[in-house]
Protein backbone atom coordinates (compact mmCIF):
# COMPACT_ATOMS: atom_id res chain seq x y z
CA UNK A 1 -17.25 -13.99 -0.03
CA UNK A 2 -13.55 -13.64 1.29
CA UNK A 3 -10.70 -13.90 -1.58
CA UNK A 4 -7.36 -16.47 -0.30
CA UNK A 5 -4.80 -13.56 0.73
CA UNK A 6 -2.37 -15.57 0.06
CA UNK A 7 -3.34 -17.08 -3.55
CA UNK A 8 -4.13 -12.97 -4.64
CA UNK A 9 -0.53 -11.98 -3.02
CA UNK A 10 0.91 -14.85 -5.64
CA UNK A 11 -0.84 -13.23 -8.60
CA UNK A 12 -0.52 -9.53 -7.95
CA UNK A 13 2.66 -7.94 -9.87
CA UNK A 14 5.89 -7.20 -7.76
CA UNK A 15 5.37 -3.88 -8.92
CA UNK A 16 2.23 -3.73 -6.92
CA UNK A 17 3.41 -4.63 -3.84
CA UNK A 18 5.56 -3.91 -1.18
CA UNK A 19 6.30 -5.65 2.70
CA UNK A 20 6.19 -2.87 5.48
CA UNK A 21 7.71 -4.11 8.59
CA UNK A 22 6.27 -2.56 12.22
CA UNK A 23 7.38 -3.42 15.60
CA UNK A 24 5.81 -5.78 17.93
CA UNK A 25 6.50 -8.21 20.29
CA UNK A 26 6.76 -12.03 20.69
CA UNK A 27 5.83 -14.45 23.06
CA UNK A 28 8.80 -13.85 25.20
CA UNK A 29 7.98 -9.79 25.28
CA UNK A 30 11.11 -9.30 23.05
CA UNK A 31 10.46 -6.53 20.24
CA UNK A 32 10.35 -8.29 16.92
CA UNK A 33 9.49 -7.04 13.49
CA UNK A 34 6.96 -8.45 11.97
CA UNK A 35 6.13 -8.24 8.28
CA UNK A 36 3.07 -6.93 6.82
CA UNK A 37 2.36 -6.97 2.63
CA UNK A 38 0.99 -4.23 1.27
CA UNK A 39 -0.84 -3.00 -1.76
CA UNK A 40 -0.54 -0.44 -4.12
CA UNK A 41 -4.36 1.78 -4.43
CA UNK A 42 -2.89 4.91 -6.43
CA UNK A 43 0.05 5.95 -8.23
CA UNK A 44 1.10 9.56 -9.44
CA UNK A 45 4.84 10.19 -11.21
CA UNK A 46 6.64 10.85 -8.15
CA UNK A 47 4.49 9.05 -5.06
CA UNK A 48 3.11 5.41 -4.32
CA UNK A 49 -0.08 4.93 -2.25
CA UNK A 50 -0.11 1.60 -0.55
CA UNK A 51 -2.72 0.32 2.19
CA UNK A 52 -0.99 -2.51 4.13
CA UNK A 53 -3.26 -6.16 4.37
CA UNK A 54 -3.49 -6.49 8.32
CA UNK A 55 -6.70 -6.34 10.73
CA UNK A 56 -6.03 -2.56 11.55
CA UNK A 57 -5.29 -1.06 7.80
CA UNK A 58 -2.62 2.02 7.53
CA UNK A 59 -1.63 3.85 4.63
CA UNK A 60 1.89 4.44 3.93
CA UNK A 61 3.71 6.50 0.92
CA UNK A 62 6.38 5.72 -1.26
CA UNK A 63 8.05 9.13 -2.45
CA UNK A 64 10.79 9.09 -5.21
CA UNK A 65 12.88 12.19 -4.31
CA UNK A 66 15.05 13.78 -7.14
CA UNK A 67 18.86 12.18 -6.84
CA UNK A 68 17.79 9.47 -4.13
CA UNK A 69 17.65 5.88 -5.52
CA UNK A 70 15.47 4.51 -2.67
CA UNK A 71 12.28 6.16 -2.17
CA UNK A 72 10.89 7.77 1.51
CA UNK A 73 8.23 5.73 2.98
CA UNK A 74 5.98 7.41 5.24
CA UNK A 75 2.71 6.26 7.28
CA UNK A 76 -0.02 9.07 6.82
CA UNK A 77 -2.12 9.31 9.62
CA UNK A 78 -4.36 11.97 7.90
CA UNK A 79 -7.15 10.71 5.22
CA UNK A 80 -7.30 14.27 4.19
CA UNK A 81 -3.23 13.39 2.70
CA UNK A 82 -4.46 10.19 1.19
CA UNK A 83 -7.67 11.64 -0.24
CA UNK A 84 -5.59 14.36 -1.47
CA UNK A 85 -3.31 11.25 -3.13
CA UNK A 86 -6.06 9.63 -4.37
CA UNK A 87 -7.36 12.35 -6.01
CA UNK A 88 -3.96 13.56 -7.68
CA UNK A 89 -3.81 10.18 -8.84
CA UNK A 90 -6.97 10.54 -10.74
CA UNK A 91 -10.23 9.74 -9.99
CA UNK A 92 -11.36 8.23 -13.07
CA UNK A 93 -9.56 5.15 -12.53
CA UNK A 94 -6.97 5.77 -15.71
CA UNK A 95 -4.33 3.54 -15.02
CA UNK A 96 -1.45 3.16 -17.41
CA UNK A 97 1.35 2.19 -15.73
CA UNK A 98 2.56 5.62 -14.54
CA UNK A 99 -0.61 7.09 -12.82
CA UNK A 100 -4.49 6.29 -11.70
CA UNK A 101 -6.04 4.17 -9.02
CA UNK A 102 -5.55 -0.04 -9.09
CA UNK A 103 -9.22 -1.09 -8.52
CA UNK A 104 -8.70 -4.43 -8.44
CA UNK A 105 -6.74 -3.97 -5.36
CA UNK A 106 -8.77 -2.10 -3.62
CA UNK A 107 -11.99 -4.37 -4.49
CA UNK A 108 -9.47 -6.96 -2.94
CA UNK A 109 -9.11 -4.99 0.15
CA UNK A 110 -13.12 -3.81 0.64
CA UNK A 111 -14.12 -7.76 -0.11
CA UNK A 112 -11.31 -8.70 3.11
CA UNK A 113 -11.81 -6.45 5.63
């Protein structure tokens, strides 16, 4: 049974999630940006995991880098990096705010694929 995107978007915490914007193209063939939400899967103290809610799923990083105030946002294109991220976030599923994997959002993405 598929959850309403749109309903869990409303109730998950801003803190949670984040709105990646690729390139595409319209109607007209002009390049557009087109918004995509994403969810946060794992957290460690210096790096956010998110996996973005779109068809064709990609994982992208937040990294808090010392003496920046906005953090680097990378796409990995390697699931050895986001195993790696996964793992360093820890396993277990501890999650207390600072570090451990949000299950609830990734049930949310395995039940809407």
């Amino acid at each position: 049974m598929s959850l309403d995107t749109y309903t869990f978007l409303q109730h998950t915490t801003e803190a949670e999630k984040t709105t990646v914007y690729t390139r595409g193209e319209d109607e007209d063939g002009d390049e557009v940006l087109i918004p995509c939400p994403a969810l946060l899967i794992a957290q460690t103290e210096h790096q956010k995991l998110f996996i973005t809610i779109e068809p064709r799923r990609r994982y992208l990083t937040h990294t808090l880098i010392p003496g920046e105030e906005e953090p680097e946002t990378d796409f990995l294109r390697d699931y050895e990096e986001v195993e790696a991220l996964l793992e360093d976030a820890g396993l277990d599923g501890i999650h207390d705010g600072e570090q451990g994997i949000l299950y609830h959002n990734l049930l949310f993405l395995l039940m809407n694929p």
